[in-house]
Protein backbone atom coordinates (compact mmCIF):
# COMPACT_ATOMS: atom_id res chain seq x y z
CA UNK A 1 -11.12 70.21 67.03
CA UNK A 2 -10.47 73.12 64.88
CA UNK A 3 -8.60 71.16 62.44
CA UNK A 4 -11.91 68.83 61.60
CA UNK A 5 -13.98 71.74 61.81
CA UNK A 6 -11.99 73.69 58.97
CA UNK A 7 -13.04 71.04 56.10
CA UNK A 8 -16.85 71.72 56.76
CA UNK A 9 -16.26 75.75 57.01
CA UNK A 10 -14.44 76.14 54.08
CA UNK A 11 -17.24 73.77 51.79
CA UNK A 12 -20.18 76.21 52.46
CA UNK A 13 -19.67 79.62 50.34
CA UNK A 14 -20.83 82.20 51.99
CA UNK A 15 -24.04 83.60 50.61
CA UNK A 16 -22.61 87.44 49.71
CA UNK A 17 -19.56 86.46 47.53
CA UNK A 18 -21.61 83.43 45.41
CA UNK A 19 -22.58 84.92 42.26
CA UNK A 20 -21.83 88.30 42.61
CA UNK A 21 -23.52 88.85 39.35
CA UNK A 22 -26.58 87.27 39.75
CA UNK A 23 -26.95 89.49 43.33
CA UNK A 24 -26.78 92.31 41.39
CA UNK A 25 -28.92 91.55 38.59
CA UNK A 26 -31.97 90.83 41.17
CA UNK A 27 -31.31 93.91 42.78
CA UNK A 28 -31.07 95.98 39.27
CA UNK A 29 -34.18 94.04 37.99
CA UNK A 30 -36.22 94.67 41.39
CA UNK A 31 -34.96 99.12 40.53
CA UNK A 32 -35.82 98.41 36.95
CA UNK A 33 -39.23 96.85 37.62
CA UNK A 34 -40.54 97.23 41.05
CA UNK A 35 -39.90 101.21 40.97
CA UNK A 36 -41.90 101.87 38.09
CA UNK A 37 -39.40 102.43 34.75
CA UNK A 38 -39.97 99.25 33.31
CA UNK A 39 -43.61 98.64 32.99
CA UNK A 40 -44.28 102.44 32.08
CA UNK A 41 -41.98 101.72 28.63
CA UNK A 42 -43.59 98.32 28.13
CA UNK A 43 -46.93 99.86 28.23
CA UNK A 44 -45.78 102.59 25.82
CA UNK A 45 -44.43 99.45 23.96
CA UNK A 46 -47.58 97.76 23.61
CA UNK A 47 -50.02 100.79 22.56
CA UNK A 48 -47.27 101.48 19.40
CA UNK A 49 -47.73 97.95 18.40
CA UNK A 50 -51.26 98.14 18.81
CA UNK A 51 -52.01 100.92 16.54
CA UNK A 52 -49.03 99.66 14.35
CA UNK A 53 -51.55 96.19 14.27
CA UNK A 54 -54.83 98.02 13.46
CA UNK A 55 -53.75 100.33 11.05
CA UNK A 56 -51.85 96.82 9.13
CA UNK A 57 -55.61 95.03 9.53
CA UNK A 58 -57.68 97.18 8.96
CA UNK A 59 -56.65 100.28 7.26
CA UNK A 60 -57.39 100.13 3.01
CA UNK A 61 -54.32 101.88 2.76
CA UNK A 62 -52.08 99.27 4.17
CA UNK A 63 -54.37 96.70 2.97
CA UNK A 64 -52.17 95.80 -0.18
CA UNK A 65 -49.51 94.85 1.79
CA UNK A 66 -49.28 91.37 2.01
CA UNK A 67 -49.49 89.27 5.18
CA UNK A 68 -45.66 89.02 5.17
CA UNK A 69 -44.63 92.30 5.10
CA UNK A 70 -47.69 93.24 7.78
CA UNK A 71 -45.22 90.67 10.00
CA UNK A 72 -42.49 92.32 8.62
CA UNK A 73 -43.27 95.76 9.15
CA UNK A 74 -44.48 94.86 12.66
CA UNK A 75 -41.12 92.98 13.81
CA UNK A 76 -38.98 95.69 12.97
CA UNK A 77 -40.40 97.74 14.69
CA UNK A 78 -40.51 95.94 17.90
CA UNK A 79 -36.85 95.32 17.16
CA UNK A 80 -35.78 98.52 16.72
CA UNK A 81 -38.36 99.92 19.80
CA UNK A 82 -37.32 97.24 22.01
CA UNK A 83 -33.53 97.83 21.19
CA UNK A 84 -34.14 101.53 22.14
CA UNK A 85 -35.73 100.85 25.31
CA UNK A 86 -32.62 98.27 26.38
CA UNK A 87 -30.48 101.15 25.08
CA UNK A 88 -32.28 103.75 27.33
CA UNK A 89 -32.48 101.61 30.81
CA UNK A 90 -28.21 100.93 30.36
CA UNK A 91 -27.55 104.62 29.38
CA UNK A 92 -29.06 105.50 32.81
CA UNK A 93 -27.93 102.40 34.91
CA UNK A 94 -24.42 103.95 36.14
CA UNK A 95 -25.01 107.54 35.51
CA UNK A 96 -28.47 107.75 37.15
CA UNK A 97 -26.97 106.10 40.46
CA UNK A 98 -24.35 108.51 39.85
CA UNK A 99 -26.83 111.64 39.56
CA UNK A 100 -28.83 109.92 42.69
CA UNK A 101 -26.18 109.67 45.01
CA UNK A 102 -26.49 105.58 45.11
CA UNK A 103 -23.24 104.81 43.25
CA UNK A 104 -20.90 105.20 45.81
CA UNK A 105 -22.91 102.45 47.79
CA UNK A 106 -22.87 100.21 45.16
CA UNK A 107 -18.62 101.11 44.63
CA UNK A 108 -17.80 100.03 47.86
CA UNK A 109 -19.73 96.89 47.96
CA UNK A 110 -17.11 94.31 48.24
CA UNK A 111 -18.03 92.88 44.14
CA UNK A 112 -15.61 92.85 41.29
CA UNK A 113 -16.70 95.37 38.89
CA UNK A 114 -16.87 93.59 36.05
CA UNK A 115 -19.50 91.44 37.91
CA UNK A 116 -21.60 94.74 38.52
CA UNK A 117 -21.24 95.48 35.06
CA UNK A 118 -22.67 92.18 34.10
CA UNK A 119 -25.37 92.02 36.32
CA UNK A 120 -26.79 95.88 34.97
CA UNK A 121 -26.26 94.38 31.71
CA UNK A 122 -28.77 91.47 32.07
CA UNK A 123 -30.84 93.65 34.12
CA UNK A 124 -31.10 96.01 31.26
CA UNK A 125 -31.38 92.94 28.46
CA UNK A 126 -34.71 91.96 30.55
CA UNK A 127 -36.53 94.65 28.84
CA UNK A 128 -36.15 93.62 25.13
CA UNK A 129 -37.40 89.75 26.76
CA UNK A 130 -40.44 91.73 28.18
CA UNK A 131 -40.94 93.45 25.28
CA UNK A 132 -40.67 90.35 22.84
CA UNK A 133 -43.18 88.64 24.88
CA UNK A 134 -45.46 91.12 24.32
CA UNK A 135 -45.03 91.29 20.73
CA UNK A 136 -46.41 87.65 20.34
CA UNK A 137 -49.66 88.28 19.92
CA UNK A 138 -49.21 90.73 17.50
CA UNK A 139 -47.22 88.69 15.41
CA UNK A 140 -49.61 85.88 15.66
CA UNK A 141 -52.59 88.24 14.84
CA UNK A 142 -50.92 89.58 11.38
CA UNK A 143 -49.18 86.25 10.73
CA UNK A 144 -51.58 83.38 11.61
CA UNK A 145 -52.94 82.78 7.84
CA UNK A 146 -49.50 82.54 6.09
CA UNK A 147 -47.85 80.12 8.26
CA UNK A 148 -45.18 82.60 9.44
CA UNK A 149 -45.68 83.28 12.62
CA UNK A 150 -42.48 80.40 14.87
CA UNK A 151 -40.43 81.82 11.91
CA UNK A 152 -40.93 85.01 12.60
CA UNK A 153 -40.83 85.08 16.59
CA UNK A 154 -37.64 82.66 16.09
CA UNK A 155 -36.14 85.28 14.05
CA UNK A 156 -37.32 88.18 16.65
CA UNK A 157 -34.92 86.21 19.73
CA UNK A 158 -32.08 85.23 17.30
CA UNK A 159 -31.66 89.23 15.54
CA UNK A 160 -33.29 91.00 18.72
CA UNK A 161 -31.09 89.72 21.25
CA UNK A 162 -28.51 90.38 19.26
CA UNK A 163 -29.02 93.96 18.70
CA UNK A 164 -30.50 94.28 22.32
CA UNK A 165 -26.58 92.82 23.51
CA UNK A 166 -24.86 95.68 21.51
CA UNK A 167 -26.64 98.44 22.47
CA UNK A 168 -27.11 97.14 25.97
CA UNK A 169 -23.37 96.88 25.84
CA UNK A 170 -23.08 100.69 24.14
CA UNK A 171 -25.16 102.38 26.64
CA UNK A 172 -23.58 101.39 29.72
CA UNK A 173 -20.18 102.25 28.58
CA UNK A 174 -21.79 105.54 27.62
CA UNK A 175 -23.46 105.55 31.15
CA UNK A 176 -19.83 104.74 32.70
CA UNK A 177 -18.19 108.12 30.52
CA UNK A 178 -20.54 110.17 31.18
CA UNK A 179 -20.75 112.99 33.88
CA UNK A 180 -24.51 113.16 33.88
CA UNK A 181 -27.47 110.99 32.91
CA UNK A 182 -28.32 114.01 30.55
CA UNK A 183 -25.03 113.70 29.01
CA UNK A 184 -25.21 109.57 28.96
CA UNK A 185 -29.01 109.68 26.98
CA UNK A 186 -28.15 112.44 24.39
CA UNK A 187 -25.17 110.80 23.76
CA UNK A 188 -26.95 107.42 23.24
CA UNK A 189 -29.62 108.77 21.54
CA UNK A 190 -27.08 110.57 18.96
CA UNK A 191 -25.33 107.15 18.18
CA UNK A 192 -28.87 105.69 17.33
CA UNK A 193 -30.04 107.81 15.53
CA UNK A 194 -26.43 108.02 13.25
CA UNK A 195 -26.91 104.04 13.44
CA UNK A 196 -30.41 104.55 11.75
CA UNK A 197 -29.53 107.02 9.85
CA UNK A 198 -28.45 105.11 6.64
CA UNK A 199 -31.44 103.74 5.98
CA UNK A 200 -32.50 106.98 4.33
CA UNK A 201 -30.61 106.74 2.12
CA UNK A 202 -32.00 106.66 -1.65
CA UNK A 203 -33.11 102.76 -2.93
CA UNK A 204 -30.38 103.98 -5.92
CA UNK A 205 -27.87 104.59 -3.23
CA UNK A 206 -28.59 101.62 -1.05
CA UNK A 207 -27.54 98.97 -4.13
CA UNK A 208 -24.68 100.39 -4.69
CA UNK A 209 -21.59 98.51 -3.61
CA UNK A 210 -20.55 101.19 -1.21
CA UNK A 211 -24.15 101.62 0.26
CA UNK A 212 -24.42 97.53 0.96
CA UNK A 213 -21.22 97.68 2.39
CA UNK A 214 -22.62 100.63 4.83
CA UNK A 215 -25.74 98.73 5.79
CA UNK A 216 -23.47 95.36 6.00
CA UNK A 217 -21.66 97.12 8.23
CA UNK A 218 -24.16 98.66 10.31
CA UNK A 219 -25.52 96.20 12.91
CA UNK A 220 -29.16 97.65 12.87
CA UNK A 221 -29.22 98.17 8.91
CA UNK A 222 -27.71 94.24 8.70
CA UNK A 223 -30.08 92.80 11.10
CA UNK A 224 -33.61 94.78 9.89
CA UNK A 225 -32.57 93.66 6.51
CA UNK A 226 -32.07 89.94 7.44
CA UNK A 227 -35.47 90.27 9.01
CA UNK A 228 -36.99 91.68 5.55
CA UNK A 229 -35.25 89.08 3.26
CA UNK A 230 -36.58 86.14 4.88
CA UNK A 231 -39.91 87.13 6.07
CA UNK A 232 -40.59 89.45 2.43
CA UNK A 233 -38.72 87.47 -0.24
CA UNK A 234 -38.73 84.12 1.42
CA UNK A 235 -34.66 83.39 1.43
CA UNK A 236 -33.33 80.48 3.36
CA UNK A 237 -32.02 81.31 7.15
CA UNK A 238 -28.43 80.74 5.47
CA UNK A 239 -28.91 82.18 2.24
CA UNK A 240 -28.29 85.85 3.93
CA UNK A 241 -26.39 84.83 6.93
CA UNK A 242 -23.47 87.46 6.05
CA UNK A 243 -26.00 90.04 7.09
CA UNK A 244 -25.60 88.65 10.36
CA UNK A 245 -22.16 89.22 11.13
CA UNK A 246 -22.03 92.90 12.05
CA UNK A 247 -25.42 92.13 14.49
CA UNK A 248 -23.14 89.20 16.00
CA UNK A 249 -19.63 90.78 16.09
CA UNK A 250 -20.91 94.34 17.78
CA UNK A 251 -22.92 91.66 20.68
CA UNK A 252 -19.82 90.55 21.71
CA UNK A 253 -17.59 92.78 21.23
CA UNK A 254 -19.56 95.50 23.03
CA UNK A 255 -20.86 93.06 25.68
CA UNK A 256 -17.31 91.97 26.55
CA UNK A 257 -16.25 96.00 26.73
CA UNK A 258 -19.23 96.95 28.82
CA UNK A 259 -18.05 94.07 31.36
CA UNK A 260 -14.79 94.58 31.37
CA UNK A 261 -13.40 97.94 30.13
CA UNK A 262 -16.91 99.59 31.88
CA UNK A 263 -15.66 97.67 35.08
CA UNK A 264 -12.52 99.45 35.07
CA UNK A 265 -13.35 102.88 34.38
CA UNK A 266 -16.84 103.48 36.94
CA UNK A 267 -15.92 105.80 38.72
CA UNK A 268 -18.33 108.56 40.74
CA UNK A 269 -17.37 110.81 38.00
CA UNK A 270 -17.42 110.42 34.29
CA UNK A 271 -15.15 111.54 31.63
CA UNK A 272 -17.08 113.28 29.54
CA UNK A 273 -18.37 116.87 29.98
CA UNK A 274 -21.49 118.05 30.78
């Protein structure tokens, strides 16, 4: 009897250890967006592309610009916002449990940690999808009358989602290092701004063979500028392609080290000091 019974037990998973990661990615998107931190950041979202919208329509001003570079101007910004907001909800995602007392909880949960990791980091990488999908209007608003506007949402999801992956990636395994959430934001916030920061450069500067090789480099430099030379000058998807590679090299390689390295070093106290 217990011998034909076995076959039937053993084929039905049991409901807490299937998908791990998907588990935890409801319950992180249910913290992220039934508490309150998500839609606050997507409303900010949508009032800077608002006036970002009016002032490109109907300010005389920013009336010379050309349709394009309206589009332009308006994607990378929603790029480089909606990276920041993915960047901000992982910074806090193990180091705000941490500071609230709800880490432990989640530590002894019987879940690989890599799996935890994984589901915070598509809980985070939710925001950038909200925020994308409210950039649509925009971009058909500014783009509608030069026939730009699937090329320019396409290229929003390809170079987004790319930069939303590495700093999604970067900000949890700052959230994992660090003793506080206060620690884990500045921190973040430092690295983007230093990631930003060579696009002040001069123009002389920037054409230089040492200044493209910085930008190349630089996944947010390399992916607004991919963004630029096809909606601007009107280059073929594989005419700049190399300016993809540091966007798509830094997704991986910083989504693989949030999964696994952050997996292995959570811990109810960080490394680094407050």
């Amino acid at each position: 009897m217990a011998a034909s019974e076995q076959p039937s037990t053993a084929s039905v998973p049991s409901e807490r250890t299937a998908r791990p990661w998907a588990l935890v990615t409801a319950h992180e998107l249910r913290d992220l967006w039934l508490a309150g931190r998500g839609l606050p950041l997507i409303f900010a979202f949508s009032l800077l592309l608002s006036v970002i919208t009016y002032l490109a329509a109907t300010n005389q001003a920013l009336n010379f610009l050309e349709q394009r570079e309206a589009v332009n101007l308006l994607l990378q910004v929603a790029v480089a916002v909606g990276a920041l907001l993915v960047l901000l909800t992982a910074a806090d995602s193990v180091s705000g449990e941490r500071e609230r007392g709800t880490l432990e909880t989640l530590l002894v949960t019987p879940v690989p940690r890599a799996q935890l990791m994984a589901g915070k980091l598509l809980a985070a990488l939710s925001i950038w999808f909200v925020a994308l999908a409210v950039t649509v209007p925009y971009v058909w608003f500014l783009g509608r009358g030069v026939g730009v506007v699937a090329e320019a949402l396409i290229l929003g999801v390809v170079v987004g989602s790319l930069l939303a992956v590495f700093l999604a990636g970067l900000g949890l395994l700052v959230s994992v290092l660090a003793s506080s959430n206060r620690v884990s934001l500045s921190v973040s916030l430092f690295l983007l701004l230093a990631l930003f920061a060579p696009t002040q450069l001069p123009a002389g500067a920037q054409k230089s063979w040492a200044g493209e090789l910085l930008l190349r480099v630089n996944p947010l430099t390399g992916g607004e500028h991919y963004l630029g030379q096809i909606l601007v000058s009107g280059h073929t998807w594989s005419q700049d392609a190399s300016w993809l590679v540091s966007p798509a090299v830094t997704a991986v390689a910083f989504g693989v080290a949030a999964i696994v390295v952050g997996g292995r070093s959570m811990s109810l106290q960080g490394l680094m000091s407050r």
